[in-house]
PDB file of N, CA and C in Angstrom:
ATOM      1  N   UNK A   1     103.047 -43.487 -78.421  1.00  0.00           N
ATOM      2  CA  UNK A   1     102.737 -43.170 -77.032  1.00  0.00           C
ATOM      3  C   UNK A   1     103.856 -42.310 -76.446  1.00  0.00           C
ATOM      4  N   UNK A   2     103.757 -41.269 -75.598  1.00  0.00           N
ATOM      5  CA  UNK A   2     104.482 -40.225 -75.274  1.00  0.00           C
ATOM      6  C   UNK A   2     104.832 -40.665 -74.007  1.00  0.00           C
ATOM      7  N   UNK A   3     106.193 -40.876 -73.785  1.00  0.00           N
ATOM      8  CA  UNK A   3     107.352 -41.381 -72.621  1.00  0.00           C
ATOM      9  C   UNK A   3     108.153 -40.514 -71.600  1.00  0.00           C
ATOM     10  N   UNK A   4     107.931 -40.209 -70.679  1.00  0.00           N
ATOM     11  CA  UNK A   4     108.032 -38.936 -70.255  1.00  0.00           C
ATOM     12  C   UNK A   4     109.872 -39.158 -70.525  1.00  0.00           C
ATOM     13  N   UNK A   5     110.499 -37.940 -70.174  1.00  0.00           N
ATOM     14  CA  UNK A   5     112.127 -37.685 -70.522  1.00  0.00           C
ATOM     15  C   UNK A   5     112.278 -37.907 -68.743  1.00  0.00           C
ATOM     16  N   UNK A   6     113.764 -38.293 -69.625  1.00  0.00           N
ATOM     17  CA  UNK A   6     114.837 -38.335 -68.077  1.00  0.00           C
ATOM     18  C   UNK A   6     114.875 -37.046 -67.071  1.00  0.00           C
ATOM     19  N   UNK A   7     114.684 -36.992 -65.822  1.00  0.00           N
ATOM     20  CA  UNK A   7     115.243 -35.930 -64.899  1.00  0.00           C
ATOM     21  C   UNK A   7     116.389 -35.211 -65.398  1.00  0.00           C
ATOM     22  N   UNK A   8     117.024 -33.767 -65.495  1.00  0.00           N
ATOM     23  CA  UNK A   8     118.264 -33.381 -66.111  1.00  0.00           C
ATOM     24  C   UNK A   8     118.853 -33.016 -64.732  1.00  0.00           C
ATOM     25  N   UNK A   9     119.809 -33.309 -64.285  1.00  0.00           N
ATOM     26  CA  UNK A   9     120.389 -33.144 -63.116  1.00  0.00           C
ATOM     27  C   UNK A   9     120.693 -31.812 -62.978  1.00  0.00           C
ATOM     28  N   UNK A  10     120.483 -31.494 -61.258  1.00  0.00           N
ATOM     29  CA  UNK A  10     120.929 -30.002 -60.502  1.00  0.00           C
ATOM     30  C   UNK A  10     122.463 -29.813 -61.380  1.00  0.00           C
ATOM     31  N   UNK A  11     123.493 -30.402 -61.370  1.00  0.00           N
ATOM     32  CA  UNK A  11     124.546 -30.135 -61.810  1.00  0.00           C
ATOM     33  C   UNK A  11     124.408 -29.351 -63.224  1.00  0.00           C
ATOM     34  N   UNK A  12     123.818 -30.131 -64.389  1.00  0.00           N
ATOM     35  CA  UNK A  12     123.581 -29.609 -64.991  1.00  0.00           C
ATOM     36  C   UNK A  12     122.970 -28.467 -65.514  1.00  0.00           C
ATOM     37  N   UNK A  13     121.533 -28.136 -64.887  1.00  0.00           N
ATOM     38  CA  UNK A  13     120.935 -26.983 -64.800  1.00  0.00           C
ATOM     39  C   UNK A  13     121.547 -25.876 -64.095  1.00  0.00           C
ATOM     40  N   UNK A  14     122.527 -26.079 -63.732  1.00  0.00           N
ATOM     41  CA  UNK A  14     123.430 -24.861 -62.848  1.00  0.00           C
ATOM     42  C   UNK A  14     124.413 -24.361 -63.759  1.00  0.00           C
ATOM     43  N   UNK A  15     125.397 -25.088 -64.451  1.00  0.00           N
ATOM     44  CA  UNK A  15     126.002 -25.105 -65.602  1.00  0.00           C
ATOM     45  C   UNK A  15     125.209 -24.261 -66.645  1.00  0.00           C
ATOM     46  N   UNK A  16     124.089 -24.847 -67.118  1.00  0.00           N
ATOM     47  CA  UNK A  16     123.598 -23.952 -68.340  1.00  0.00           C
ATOM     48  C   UNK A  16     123.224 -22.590 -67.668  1.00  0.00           C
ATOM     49  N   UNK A  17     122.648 -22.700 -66.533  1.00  0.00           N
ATOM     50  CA  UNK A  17     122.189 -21.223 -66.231  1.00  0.00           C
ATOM     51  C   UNK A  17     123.147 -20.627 -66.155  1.00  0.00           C
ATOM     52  N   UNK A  18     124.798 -20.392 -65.645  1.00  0.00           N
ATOM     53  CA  UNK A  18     125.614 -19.881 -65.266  1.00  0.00           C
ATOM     54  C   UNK A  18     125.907 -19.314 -66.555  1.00  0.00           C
ATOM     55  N   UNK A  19     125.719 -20.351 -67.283  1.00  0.00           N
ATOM     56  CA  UNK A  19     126.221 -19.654 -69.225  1.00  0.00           C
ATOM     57  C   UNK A  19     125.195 -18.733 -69.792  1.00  0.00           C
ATOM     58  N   UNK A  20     124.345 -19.110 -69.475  1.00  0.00           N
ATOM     59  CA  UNK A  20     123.348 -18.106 -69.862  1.00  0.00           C
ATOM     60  C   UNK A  20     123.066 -16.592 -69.203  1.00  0.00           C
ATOM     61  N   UNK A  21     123.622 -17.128 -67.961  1.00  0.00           N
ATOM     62  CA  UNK A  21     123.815 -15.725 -67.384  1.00  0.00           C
ATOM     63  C   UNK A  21     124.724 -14.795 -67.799  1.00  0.00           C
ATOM     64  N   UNK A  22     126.294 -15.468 -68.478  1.00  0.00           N
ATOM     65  CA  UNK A  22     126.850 -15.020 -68.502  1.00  0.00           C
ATOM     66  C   UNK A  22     127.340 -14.365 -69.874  1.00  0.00           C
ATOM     67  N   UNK A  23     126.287 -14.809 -70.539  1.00  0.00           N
ATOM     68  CA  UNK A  23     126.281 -14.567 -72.018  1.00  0.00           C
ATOM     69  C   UNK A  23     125.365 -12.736 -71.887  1.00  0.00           C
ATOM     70  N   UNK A  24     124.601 -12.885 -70.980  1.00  0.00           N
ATOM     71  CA  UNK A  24     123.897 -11.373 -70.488  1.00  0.00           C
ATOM     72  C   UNK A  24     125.224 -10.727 -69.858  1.00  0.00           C
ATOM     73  N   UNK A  25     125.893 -11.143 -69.197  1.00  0.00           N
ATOM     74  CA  UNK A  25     126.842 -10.483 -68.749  1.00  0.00           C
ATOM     75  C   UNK A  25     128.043  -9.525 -69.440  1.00  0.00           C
ATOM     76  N   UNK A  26     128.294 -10.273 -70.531  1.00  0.00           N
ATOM     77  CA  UNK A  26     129.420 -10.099 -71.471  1.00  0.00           C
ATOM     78  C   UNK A  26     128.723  -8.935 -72.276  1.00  0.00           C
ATOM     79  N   UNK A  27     127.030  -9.405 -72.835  1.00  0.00           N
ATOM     80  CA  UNK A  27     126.382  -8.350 -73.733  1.00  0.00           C
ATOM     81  C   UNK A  27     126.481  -6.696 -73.240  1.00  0.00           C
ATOM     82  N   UNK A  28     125.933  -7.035 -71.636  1.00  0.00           N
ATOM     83  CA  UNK A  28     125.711  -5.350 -71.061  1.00  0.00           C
ATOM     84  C   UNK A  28     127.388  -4.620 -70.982  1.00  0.00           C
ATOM     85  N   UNK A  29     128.311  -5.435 -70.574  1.00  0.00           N
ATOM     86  CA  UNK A  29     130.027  -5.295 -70.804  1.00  0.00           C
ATOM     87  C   UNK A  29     129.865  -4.540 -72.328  1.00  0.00           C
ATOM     88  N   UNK A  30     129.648  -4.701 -73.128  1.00  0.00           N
ATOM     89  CA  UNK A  30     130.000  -4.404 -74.745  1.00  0.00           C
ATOM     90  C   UNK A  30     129.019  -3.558 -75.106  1.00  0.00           C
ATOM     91  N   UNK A  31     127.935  -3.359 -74.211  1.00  0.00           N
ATOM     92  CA  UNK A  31     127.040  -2.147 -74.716  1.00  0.00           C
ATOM     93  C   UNK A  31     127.569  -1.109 -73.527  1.00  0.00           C
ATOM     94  N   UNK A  32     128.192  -1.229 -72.171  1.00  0.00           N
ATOM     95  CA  UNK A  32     128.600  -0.345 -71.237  1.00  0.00           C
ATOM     96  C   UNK A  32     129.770   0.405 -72.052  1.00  0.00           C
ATOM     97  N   UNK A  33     131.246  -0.546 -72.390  1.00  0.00           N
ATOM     98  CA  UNK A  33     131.929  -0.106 -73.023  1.00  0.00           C
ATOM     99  C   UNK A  33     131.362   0.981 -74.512  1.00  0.00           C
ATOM    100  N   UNK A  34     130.408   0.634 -74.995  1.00  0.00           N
ATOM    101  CA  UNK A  34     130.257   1.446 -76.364  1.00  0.00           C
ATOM    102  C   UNK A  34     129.996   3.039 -76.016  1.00  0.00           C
ATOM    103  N   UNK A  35     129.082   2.734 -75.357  1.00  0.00           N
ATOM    104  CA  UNK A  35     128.612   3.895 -74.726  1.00  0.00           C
ATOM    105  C   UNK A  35     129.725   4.606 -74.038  1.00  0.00           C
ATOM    106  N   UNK A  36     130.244   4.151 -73.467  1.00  0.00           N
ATOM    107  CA  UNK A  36     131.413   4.753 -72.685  1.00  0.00           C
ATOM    108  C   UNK A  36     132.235   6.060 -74.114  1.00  0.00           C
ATOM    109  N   UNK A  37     133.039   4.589 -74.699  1.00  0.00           N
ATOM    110  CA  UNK A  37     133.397   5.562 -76.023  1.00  0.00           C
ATOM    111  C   UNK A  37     132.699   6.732 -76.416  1.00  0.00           C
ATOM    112  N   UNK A  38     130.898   6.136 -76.979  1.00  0.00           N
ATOM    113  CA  UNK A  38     130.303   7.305 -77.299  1.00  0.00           C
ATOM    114  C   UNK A  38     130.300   8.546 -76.935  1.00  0.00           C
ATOM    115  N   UNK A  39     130.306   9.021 -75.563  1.00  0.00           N
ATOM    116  CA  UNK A  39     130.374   9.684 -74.457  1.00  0.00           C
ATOM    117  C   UNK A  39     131.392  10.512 -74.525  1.00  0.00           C
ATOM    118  N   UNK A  40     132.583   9.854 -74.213  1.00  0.00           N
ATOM    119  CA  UNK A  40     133.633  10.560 -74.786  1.00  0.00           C
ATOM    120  C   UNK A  40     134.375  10.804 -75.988  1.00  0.00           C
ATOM    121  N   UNK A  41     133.824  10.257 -76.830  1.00  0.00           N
ATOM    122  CA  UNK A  41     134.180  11.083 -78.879  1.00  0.00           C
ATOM    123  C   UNK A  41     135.357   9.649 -78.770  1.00  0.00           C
ATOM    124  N   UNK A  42     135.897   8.827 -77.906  1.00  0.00           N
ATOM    125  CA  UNK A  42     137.166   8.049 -78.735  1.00  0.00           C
ATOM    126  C   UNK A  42     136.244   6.644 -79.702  1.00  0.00           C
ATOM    127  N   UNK A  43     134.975   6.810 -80.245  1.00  0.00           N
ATOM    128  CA  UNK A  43     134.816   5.763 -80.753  1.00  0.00           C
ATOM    129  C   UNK A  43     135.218   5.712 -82.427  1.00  0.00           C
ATOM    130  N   UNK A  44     135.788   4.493 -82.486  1.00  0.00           N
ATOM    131  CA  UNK A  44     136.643   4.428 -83.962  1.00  0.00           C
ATOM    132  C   UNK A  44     135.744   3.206 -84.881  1.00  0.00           C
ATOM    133  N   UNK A  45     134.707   2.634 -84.095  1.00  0.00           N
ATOM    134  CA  UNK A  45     134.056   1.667 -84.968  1.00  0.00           C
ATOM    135  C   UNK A  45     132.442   1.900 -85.198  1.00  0.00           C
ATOM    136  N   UNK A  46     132.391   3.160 -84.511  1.00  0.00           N
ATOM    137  CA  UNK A  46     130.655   3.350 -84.727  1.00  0.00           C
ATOM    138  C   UNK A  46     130.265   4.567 -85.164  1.00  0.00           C
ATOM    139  N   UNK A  47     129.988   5.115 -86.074  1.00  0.00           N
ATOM    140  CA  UNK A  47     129.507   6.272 -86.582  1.00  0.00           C
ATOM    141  C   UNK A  47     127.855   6.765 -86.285  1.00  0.00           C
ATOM    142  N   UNK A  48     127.592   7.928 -86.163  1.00  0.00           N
ATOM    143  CA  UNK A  48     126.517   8.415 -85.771  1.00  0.00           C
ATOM    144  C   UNK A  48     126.643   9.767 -85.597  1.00  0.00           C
ATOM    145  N   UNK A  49     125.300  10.524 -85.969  1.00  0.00           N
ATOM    146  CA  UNK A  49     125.446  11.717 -85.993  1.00  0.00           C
ATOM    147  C   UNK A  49     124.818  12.555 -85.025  1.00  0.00           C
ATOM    148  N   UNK A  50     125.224  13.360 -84.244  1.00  0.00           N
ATOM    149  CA  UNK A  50     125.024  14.205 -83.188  1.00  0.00           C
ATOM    150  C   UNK A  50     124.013  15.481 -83.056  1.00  0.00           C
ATOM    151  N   UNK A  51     122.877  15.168 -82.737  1.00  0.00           N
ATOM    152  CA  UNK A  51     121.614  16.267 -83.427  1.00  0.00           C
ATOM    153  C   UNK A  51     121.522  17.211 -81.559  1.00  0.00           C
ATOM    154  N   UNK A  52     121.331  18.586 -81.968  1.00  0.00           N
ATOM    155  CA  UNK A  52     121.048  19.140 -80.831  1.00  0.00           C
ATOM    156  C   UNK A  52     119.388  19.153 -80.699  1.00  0.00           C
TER     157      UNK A  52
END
């Protein structure tokens, strides 16, 4: 027989969202930075070739 689950507290659900937000946060940081490099030729860890 299926028992419903405990309430997960506001505290908690604020906590995970904040991490989760901030895990998007850090990603667009590290794709802003790449690009940045790209842009200006100093990138030393990503290769790619430049088609007109």
């Amino acid at each position: 027989m299926a028992v419903p689950k405990k309430r997960t507290s506001i505290l908690k659900k604020r906590i995970r969202k904040k991490i989760w937000k901030k895990g998007g946060y850090w990603a667009a940081l590290k794709a802003f930075s790449l690009a940045k490099s790209l842009s200006t030729g100093n990138s030393k860890s990503f290769f790619y070739v430049y088609v007109k």
